[in-house]
Protein backbone atom coordinates (compact mmCIF):
# COMPACT_ATOMS: atom_id res chain seq x y z
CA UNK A 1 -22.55 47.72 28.10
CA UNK A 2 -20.02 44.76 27.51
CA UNK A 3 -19.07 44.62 24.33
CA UNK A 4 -19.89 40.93 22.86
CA UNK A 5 -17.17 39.15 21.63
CA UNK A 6 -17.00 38.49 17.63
CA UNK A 7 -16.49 34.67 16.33
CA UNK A 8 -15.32 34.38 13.33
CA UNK A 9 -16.62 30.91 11.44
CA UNK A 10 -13.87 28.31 10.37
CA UNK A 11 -13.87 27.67 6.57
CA UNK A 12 -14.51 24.37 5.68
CA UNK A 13 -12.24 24.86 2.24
CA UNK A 14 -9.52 26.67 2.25
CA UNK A 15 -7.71 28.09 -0.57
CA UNK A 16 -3.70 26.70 -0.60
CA UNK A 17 -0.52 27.47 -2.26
CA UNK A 18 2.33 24.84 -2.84
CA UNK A 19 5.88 26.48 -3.65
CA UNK A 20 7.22 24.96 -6.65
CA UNK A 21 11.45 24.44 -7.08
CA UNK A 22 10.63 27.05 -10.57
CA UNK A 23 9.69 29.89 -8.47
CA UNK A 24 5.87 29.38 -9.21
CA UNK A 25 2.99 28.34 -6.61
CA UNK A 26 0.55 25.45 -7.30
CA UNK A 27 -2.67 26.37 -5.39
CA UNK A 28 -4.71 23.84 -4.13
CA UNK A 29 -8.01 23.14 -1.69
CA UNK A 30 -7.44 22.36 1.89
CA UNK A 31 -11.09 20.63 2.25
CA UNK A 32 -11.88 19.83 5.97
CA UNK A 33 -15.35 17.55 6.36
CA UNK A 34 -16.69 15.27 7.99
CA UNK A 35 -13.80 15.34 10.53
CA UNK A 36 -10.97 14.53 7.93
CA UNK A 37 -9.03 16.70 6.05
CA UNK A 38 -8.45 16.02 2.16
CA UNK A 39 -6.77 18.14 -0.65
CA UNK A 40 -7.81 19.43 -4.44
CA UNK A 41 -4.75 20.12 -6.59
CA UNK A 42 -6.39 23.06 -8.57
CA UNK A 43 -3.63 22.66 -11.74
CA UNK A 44 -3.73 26.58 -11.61
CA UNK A 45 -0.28 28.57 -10.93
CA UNK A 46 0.87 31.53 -9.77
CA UNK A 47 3.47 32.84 -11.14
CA UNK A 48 6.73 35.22 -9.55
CA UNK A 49 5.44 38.63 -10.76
CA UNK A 50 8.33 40.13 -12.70
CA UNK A 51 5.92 42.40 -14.64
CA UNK A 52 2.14 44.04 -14.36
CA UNK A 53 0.91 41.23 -16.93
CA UNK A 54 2.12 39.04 -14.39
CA UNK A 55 0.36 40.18 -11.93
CA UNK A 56 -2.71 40.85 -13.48
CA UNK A 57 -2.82 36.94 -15.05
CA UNK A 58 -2.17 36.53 -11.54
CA UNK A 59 -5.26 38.16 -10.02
CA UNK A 60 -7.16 36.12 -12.81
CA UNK A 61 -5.69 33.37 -11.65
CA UNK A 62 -6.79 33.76 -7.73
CA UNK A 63 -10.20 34.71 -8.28
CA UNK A 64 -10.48 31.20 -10.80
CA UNK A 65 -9.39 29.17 -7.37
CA UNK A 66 -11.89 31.41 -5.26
CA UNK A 67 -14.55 30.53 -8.06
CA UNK A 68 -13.90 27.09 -6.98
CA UNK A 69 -13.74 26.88 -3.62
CA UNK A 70 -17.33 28.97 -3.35
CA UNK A 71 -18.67 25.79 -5.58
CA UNK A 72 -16.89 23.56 -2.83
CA UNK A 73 -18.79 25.46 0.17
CA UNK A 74 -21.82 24.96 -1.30
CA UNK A 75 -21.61 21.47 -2.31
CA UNK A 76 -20.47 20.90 1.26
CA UNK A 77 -23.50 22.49 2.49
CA UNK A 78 -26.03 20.97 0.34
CA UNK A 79 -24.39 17.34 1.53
CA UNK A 80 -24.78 18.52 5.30
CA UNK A 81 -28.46 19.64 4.30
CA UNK A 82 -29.21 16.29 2.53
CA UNK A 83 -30.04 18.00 -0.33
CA UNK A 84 -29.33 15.75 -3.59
CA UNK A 85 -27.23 17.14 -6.27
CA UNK A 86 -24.71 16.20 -9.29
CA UNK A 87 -21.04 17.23 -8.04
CA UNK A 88 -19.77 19.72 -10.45
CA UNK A 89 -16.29 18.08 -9.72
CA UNK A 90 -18.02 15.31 -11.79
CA UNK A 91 -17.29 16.43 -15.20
CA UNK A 92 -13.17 16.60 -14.49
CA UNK A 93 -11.70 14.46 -16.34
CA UNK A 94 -10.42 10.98 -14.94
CA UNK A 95 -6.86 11.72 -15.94
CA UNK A 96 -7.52 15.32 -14.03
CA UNK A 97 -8.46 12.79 -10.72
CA UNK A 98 -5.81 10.58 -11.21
CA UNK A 99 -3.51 13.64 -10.92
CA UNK A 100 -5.03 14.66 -7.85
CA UNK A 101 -5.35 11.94 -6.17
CA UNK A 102 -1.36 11.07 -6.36
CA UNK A 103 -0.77 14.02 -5.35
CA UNK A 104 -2.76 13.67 -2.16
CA UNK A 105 -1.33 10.47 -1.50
CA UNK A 106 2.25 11.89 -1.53
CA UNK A 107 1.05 14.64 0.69
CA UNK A 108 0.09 11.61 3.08
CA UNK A 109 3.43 10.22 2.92
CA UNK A 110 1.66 6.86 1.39
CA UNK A 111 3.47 4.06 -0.47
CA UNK A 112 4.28 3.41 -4.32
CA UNK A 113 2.03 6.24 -5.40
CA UNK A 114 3.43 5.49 -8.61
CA UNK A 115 1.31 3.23 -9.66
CA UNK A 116 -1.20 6.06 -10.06
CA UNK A 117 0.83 8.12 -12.31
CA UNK A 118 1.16 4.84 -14.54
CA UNK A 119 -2.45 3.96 -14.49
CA UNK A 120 -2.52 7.56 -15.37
CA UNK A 121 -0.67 7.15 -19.13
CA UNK A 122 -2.70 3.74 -19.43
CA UNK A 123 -6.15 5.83 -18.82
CA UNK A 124 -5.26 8.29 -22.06
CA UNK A 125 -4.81 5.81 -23.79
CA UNK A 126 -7.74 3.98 -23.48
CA UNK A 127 -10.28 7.33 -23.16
CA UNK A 128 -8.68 10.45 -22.41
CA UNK A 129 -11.73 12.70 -22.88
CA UNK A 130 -13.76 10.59 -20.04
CA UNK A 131 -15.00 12.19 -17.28
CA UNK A 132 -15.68 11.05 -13.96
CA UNK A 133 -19.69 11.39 -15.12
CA UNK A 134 -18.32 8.49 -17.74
CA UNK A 135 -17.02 6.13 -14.89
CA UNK A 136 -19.37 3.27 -14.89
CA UNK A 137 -19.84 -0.35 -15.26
CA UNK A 138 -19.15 0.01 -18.49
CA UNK A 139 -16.37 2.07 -18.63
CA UNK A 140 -14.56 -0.24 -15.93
CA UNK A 141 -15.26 -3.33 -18.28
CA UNK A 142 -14.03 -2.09 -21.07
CA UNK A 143 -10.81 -1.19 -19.75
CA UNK A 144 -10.46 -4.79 -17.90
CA UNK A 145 -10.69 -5.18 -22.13
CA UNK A 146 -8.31 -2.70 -23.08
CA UNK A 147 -5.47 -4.15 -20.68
CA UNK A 148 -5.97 -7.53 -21.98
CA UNK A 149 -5.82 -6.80 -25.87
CA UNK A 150 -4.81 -3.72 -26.67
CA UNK A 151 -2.53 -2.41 -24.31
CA UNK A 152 1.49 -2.85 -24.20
CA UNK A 153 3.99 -2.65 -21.57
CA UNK A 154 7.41 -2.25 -20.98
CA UNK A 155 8.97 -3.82 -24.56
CA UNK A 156 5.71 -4.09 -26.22
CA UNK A 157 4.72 -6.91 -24.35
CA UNK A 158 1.33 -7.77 -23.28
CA UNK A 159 0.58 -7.07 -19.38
CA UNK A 160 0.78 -10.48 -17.05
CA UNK A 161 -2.49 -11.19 -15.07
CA UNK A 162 -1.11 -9.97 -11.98
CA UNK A 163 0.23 -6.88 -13.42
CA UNK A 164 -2.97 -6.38 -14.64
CA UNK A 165 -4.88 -7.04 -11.38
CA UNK A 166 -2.21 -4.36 -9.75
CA UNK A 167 -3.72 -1.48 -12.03
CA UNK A 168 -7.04 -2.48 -12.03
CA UNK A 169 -6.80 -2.60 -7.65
CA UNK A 170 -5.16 0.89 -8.12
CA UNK A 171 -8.38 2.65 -10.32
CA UNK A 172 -10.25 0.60 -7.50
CA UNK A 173 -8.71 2.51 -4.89
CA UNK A 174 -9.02 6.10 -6.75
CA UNK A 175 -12.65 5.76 -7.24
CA UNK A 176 -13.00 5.10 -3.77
CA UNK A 177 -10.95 8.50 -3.43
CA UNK A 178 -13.53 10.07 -5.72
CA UNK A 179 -16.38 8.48 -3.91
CA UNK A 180 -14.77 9.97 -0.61
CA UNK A 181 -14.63 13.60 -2.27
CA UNK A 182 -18.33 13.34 -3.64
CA UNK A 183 -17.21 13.53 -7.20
CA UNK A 184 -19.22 10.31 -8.19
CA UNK A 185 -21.44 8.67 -5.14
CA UNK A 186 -20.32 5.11 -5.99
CA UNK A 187 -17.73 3.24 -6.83
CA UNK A 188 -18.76 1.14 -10.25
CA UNK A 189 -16.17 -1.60 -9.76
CA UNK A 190 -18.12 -2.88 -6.87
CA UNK A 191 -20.89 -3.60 -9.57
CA UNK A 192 -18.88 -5.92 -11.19
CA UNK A 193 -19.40 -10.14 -10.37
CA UNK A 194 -15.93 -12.27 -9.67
CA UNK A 195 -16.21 -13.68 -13.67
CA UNK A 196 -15.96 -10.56 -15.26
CA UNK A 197 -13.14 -9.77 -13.12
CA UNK A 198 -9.19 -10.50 -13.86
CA UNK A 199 -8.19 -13.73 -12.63
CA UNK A 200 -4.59 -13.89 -10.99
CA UNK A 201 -2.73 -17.55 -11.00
CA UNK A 202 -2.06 -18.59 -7.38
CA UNK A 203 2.13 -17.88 -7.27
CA UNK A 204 4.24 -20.33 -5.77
CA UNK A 205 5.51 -18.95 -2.29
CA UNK A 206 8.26 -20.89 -1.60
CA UNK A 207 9.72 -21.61 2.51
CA UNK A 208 11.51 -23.51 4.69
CA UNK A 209 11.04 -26.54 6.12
CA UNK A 210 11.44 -27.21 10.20
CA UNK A 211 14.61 -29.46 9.33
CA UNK A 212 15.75 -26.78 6.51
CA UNK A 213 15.77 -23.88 9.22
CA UNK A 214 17.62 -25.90 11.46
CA UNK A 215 20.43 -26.62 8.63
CA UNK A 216 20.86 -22.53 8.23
CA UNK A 217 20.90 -21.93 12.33
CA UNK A 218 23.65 -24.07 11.90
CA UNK A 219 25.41 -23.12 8.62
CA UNK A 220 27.73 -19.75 8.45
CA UNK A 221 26.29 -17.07 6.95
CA UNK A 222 29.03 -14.25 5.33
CA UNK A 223 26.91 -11.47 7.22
CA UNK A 224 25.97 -12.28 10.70
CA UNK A 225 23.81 -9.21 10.62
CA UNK A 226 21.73 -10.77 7.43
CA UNK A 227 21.57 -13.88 9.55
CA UNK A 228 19.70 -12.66 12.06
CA UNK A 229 17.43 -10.20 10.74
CA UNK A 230 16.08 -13.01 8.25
CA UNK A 231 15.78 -15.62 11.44
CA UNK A 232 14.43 -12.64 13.15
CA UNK A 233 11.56 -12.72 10.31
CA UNK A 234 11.20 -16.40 10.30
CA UNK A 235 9.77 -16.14 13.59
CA UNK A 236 7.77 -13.34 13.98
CA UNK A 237 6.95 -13.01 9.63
CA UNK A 238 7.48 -9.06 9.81
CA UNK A 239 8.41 -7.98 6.24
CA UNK A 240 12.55 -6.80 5.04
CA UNK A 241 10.11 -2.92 4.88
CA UNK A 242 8.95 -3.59 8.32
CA UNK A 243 12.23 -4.82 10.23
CA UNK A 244 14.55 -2.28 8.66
CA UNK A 245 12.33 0.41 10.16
CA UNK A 246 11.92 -1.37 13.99
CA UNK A 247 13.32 0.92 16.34
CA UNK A 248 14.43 -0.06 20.12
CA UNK A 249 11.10 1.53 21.54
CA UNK A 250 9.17 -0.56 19.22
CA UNK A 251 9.55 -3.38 21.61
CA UNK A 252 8.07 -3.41 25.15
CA UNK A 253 7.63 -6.21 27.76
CA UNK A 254 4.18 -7.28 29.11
CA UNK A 255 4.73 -9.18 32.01
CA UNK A 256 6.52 -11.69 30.45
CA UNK A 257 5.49 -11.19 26.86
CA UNK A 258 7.50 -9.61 24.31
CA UNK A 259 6.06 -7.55 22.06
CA UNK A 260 6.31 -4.94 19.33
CA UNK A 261 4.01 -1.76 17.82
CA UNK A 262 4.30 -1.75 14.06
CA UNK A 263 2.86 0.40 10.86
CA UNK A 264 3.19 -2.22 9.09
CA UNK A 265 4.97 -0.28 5.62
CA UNK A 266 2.90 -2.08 2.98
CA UNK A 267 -0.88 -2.01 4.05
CA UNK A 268 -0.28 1.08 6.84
CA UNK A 269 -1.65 -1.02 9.03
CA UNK A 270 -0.77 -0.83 12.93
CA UNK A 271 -0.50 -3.73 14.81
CA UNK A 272 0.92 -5.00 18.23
CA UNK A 273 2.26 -8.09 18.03
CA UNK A 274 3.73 -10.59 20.13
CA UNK A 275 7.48 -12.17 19.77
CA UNK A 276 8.61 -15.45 20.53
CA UNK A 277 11.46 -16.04 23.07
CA UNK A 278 13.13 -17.63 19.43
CA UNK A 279 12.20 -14.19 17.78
CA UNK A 280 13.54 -12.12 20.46
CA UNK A 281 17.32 -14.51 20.67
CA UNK A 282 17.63 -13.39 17.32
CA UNK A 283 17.59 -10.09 17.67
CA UNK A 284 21.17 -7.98 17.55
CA UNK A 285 22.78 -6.95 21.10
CA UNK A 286 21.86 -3.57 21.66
CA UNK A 287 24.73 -2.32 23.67
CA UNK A 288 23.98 1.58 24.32
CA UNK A 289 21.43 2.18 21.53
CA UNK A 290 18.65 4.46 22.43
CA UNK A 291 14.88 3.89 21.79
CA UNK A 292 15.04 6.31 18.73
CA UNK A 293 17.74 3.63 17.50
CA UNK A 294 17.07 1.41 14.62
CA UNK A 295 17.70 -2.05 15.36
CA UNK A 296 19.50 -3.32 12.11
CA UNK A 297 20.72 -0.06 11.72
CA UNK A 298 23.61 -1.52 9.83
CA UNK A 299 21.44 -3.73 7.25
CA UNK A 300 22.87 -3.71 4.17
CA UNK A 301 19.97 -3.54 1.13
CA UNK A 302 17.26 -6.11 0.14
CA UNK A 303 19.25 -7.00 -2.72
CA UNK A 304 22.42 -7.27 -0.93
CA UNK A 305 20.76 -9.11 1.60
CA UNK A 306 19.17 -11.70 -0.95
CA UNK A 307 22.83 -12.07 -2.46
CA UNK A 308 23.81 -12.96 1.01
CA UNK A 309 21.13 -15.55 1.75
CA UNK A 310 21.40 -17.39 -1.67
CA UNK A 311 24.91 -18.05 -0.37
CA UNK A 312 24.32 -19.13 3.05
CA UNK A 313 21.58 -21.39 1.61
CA UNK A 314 23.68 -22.95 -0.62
CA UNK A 315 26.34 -23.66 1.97
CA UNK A 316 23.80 -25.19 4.10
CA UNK A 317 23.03 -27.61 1.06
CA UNK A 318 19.51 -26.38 0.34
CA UNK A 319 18.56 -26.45 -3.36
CA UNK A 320 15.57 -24.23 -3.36
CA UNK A 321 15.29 -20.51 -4.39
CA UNK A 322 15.56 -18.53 -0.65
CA UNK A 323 15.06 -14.46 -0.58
CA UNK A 324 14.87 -12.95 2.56
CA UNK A 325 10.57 -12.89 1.98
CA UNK A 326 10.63 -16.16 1.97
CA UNK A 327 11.39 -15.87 6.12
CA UNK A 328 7.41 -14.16 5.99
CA UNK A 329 6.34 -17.64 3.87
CA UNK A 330 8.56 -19.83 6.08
CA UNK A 331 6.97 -18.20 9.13
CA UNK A 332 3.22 -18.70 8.00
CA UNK A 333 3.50 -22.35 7.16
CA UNK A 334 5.21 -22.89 10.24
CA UNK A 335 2.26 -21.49 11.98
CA UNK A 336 -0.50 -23.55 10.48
CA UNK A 337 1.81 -26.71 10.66
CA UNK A 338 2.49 -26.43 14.28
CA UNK A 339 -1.50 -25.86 14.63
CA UNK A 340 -2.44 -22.05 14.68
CA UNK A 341 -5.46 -21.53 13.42
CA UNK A 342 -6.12 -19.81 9.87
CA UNK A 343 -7.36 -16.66 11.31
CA UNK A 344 -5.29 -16.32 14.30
CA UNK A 345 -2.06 -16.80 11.59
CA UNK A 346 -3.44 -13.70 9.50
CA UNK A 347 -3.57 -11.42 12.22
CA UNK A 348 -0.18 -12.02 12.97
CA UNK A 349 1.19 -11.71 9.56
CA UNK A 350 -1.24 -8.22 9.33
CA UNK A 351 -2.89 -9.10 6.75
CA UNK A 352 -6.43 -7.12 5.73
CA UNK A 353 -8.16 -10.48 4.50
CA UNK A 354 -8.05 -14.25 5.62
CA UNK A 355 -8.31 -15.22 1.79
CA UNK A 356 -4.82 -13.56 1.59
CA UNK A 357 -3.67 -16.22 4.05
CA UNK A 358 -5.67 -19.32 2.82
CA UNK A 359 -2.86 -20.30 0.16
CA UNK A 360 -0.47 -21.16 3.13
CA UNK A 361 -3.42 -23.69 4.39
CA UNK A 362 -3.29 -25.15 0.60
CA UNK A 363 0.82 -25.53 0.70
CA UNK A 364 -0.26 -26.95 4.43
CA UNK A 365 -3.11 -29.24 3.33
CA UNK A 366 -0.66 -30.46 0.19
CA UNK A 367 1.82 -31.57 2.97
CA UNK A 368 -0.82 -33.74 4.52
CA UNK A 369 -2.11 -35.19 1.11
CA UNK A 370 1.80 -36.38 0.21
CA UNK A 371 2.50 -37.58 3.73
CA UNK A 372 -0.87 -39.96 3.10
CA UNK A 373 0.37 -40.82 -0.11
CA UNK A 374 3.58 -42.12 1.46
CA UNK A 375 1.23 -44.92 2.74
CA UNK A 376 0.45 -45.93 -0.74
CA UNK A 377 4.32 -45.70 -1.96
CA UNK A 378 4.91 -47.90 1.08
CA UNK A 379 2.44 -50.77 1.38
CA UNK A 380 0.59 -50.77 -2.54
CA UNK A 381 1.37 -53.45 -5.08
């Protein structure tokens, strides 16, 4: 009789351990569902076992995370059954989350995680016993509150608008985390209209002019390296974050079409786009580099970059305040002035939302309105 062959069932949580620079292990969920894979940092520890009370505390210890991870399981289950229920992950607190959920970002490799750990300090301050449970309406309104009266920054200071609307996007994005991990089914912030949300003044982006970039192609620059790289981003509006990291096998020819795959660093965001022939003369020679290469491999940092460029712009005999992101601002207005259309210009600059890109068709429309007015100036009494 053949003997049948046993299968043995894949977990869908998995208990984890973390090696910590101390000598301790942080132990953690490795949650698989729904065909993505998410983590739980437990905040349990085990420690090295120099004695038998060590090693009993850590026994303790294990069968505390096991404890957990059956409750996972089940919840899992009772999602995959349809069954309704109240996540028992629901009554951590919402420091506990914010914890967590930086530390799964960092695991992801994600950007200025930071953020989260600051939110963090701001949340225990304004309720440190909430739980996720307490997350509502409500809550989210009341902190909206709390930043605008009661809370202080860096040297006591109230928080600016923006800086406010930073945070506020951050505890967005968590709860969606949370919402992700079934620890509250919604995300309350959603609930909240436009009015009762923090209003951000429209910032002054500031760029070049046709003539202007035609005074710096033909003005020294101390760096030639600088020079290019920020040209380079005048005409194809790829971020300093983005062009530092372009690598030789970025860029591929279509036919006759240049054109480069990006993750673009802020947003994670891939894209393919194309490069202009101007783009592309801009561009460093690159000699015997290989594809693994970096392409301004030799860039000096953003802020020795913007030292460089206030220079050059000021031997070219242009008064206004230049960084190297003003090459992305330059290269949007340039865009929409030469008649790309609104939506066609935010693709190319990567961005998530057309109302991100709508300001440059305000600096675009302003144009018109004081080239019009130049009628008046002319020919009125």
């Amino acid at each position: 009789m053949a003997r049948t062959k046993s299968t043995k069932l894949k977990e869908p949580v998995r208990v984890r351990f973390k090696q910590l620079a101390n000598g301790s292990q942080s132990i953690y969920l490795d949650i698989y569902k729904d065909g993505k894979r998410e983590y739980e940092f437990l905040k349990l520890y085990l420690l090295p076992e120099l004695n038998s009370k060590i090693k009993a505390q850590n026994s303790v210890t294990l069968a505390a995370a096991e404890k957990i991870k059956s409750e996972r399981i089940i919840e899992l289950t009772e999602n995959e059954a349809g069954l309704k229920h109240t996540s028992s992950r629901s009554k951590m607190l919402v420091t506990d989350w914010m914890q967590t959920f930086y530390e799964m970002q960092c695991r992801k490799g994600l950007r200025a995680p930071q953020c989260f750990l600051i939110l963090k300090g701001m949340l225990e301050k304004y309720d440190k016993k909430a739980r996720m449970k307490d997350v509502d309406k409500d809550y989210c309104l009341g902190f909206i509150d709390f930043m605008r009266n009661d809370y202080l920054g860096q040297h006591d200071r109230p928080l600016a608008p923006r800086t406010m609307s930073k945070y506020f996007g951050t505890l967005c994005t968590a709860l969606n985390g949370a919402v992700r991990a079934d620890i509250i089914s919604e995300n309350p912030i959603s609930k909240i209209s436009q009015i009762d949300r923090i209003k951000v003044p429209e910032s002054k982006r500031e760029y070049l002019t046709i003539e202007e970039i035609k005074q710096l192609i033909s003005t020294d620059c101390q760096v030639e390296l600088v020079k290019k790289a920020f040209m380079f981003g005048v005409y194809c509006g790829l971020r300093f974050s983005d062009i530092i990291a372009l690598r030789w096998g970025d860029l591929s020819l279509d036919n006759d079409q240049w054109r480069v795959a990006i993750i673009m660093q802020k947003t994670t965001t891939p894209n393919y786009l194309p490069l202009s022939k101007q783009a592309m003369e801009w561009l460093p020679d690159r000699g015997k580099a290989k594809d693994s290469d970096k392409i301004f491999a030799d860039l000096t940092s953003l802020r020795n970059c913007n030292y460089y460029i206030n220079k050059w712009v000021k031997a070219a005999g242009i008064t206004k305040h230049i960084s190297f992101h003003c090459s992305r601002h330059t290269f949007a207005t340039l865009m929409l002035t030469l008649g790309a259309d609104l939506y066609t210009t935010s693709k190319l600059l990567g961005h998530s939302d057309v109302a991100t890109t709508q300001i440059y068709a305000k600096i675009i429309n302003k144009k018109k309105d004081d080239a019009i007015g130049l009628i008046d100036k002319e020919f009125g009494e």
